[in-house]
N, C-alpha and C. Protein backbone atom coordinates (compact mmCIF):
# COMPACT_ATOMS: atom_id res chain seq x y z
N UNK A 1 -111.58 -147.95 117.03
CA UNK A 1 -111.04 -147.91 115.68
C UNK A 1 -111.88 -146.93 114.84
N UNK A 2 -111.23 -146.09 114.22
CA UNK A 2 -111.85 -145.28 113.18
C UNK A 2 -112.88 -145.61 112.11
N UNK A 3 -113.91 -145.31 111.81
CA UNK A 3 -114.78 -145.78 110.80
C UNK A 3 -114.19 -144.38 109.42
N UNK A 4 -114.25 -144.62 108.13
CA UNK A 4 -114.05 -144.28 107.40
C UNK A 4 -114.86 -144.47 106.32
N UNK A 5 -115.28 -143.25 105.19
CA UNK A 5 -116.21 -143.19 104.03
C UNK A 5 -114.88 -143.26 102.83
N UNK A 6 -115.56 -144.17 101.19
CA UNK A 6 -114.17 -143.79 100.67
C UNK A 6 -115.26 -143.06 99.47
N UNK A 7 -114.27 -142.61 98.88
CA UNK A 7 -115.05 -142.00 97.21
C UNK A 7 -114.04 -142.47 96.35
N UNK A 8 -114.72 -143.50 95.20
CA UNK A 8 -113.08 -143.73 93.84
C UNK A 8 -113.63 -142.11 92.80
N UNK A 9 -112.10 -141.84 92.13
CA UNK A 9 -111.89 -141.01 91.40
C UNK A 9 -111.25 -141.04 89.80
N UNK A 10 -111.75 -141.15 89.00
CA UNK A 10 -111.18 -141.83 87.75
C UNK A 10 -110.51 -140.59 87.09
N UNK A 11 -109.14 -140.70 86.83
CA UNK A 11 -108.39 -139.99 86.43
C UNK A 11 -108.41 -140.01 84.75
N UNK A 12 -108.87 -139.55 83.64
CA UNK A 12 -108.30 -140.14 82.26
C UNK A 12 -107.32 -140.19 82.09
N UNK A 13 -106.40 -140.63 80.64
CA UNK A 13 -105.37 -140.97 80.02
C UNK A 13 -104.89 -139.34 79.96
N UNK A 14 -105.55 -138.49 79.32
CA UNK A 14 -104.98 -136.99 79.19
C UNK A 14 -104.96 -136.28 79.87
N UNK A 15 -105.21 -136.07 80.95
CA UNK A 15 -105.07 -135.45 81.98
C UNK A 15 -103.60 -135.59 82.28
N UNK A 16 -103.10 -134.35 82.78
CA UNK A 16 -101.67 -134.06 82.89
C UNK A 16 -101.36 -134.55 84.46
N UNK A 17 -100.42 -134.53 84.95
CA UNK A 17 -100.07 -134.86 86.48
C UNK A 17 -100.52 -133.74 87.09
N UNK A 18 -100.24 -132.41 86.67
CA UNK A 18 -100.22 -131.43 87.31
C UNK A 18 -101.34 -131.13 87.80
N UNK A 19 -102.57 -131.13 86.76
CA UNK A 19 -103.94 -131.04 86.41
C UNK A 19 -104.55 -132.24 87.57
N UNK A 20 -104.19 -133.51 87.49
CA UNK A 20 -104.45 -134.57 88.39
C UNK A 20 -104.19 -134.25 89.48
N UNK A 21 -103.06 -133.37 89.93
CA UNK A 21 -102.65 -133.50 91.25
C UNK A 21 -103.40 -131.80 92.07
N UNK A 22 -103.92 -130.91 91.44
CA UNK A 22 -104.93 -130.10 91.44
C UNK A 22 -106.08 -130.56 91.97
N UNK A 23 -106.63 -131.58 91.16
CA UNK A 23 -107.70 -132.09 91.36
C UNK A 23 -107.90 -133.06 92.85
N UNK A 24 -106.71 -133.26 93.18
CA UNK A 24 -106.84 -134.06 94.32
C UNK A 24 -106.22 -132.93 95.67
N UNK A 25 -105.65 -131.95 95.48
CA UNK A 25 -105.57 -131.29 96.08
C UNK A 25 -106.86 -130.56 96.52
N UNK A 26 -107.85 -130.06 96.08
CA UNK A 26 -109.29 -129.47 95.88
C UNK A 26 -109.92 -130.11 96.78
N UNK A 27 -109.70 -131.57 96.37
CA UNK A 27 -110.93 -132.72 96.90
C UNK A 27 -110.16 -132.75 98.64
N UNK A 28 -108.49 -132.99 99.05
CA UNK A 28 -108.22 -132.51 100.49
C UNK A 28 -108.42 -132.11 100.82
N UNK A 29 -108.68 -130.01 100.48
CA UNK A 29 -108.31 -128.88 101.01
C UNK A 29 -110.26 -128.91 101.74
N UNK A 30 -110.80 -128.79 100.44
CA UNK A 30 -112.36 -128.44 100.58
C UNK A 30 -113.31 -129.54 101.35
N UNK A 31 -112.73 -130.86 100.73
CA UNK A 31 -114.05 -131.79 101.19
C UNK A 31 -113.05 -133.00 102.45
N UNK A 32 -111.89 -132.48 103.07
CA UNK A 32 -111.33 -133.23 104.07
C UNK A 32 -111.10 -134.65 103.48
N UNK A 33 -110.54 -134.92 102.08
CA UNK A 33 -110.36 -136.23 101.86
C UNK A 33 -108.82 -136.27 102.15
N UNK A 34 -108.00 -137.75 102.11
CA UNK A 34 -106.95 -138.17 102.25
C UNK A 34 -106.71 -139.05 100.61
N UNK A 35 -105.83 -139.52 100.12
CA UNK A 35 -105.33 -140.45 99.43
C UNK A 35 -105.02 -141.66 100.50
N UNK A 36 -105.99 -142.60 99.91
CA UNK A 36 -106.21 -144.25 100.37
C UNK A 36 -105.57 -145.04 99.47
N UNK A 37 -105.45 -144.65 98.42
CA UNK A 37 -104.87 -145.65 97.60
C UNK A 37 -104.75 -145.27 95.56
N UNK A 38 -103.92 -145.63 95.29
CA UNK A 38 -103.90 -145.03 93.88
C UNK A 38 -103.13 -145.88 92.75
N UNK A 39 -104.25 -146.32 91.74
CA UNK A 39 -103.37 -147.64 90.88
C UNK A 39 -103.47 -146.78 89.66
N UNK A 40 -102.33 -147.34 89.08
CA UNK A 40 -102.23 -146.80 87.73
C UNK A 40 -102.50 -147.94 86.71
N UNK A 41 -103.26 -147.52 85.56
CA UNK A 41 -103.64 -148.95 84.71
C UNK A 41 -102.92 -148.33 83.80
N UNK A 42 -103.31 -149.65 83.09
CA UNK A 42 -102.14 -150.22 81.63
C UNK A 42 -102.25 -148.89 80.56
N UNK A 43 -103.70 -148.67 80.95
CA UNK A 43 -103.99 -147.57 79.71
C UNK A 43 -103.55 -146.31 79.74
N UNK A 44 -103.08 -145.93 81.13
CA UNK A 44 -102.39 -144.80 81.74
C UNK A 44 -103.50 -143.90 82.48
N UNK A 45 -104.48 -144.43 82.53
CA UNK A 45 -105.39 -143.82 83.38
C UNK A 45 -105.36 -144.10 84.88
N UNK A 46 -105.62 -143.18 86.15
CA UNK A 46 -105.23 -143.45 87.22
C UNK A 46 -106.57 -143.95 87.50
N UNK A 47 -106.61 -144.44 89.09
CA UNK A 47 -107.87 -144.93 89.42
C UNK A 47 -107.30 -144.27 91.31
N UNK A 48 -108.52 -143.44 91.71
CA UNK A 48 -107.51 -142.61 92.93
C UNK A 48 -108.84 -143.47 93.97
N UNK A 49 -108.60 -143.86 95.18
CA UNK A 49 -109.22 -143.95 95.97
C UNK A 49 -109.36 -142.84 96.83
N UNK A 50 -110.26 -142.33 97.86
CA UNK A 50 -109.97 -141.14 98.91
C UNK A 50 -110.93 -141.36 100.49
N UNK A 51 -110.36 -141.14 101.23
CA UNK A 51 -111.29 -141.34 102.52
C UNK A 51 -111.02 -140.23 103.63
N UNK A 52 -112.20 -140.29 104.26
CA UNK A 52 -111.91 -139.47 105.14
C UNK A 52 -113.01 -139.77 106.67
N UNK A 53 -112.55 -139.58 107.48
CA UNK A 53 -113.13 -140.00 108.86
C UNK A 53 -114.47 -139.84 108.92
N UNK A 54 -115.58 -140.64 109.40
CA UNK A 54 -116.48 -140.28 110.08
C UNK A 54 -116.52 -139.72 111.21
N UNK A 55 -117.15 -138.87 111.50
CA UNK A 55 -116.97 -138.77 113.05
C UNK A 55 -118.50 -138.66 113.60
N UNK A 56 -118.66 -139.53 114.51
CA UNK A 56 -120.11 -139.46 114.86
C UNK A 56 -120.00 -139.02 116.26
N UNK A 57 -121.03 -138.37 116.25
CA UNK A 57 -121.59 -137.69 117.54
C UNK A 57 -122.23 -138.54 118.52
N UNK A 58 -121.83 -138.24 120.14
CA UNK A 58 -122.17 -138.89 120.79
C UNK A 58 -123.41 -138.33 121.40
N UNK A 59 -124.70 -139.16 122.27
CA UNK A 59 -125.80 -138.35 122.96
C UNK A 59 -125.48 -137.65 124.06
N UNK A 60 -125.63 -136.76 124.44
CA UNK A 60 -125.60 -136.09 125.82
C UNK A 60 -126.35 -136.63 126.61
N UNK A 61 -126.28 -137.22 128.07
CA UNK A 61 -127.23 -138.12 128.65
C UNK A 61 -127.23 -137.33 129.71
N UNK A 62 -127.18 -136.38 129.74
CA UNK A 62 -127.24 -135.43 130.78
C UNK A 62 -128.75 -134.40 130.75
């Protein structure tokens, strides 16, 4: 089973979609994140979760 790191991302109220969806594009392209999860609160601020694989290296026993 996959082990996974997450990072939360706090979106404000003024921030545009477009601008938001930039910003999470950046965080895919550059730092290999995914969208894990994404709530929207009352106040209209998003709250973005993001993860992305560990991958650990195995020893060479050779």
């Amino acid at each position: 089973m996959p082990e996974y790191e997450f990072v939360d991302v706090y979106v404000p109220r003024g921030v545009s979609r477009k601008d938001a969806t930039r910003l999470l594009t950046d965080h895919a392209e550059y730092g290999h994140w995914e969208l894990d999860r994404l709530s929207l609160l009352r106040d209209g601020s998003r709250k973005v979760r993001l993860r992305r694989r560990i991958i650990r290296q195995m020893r060479a026993t050779w």
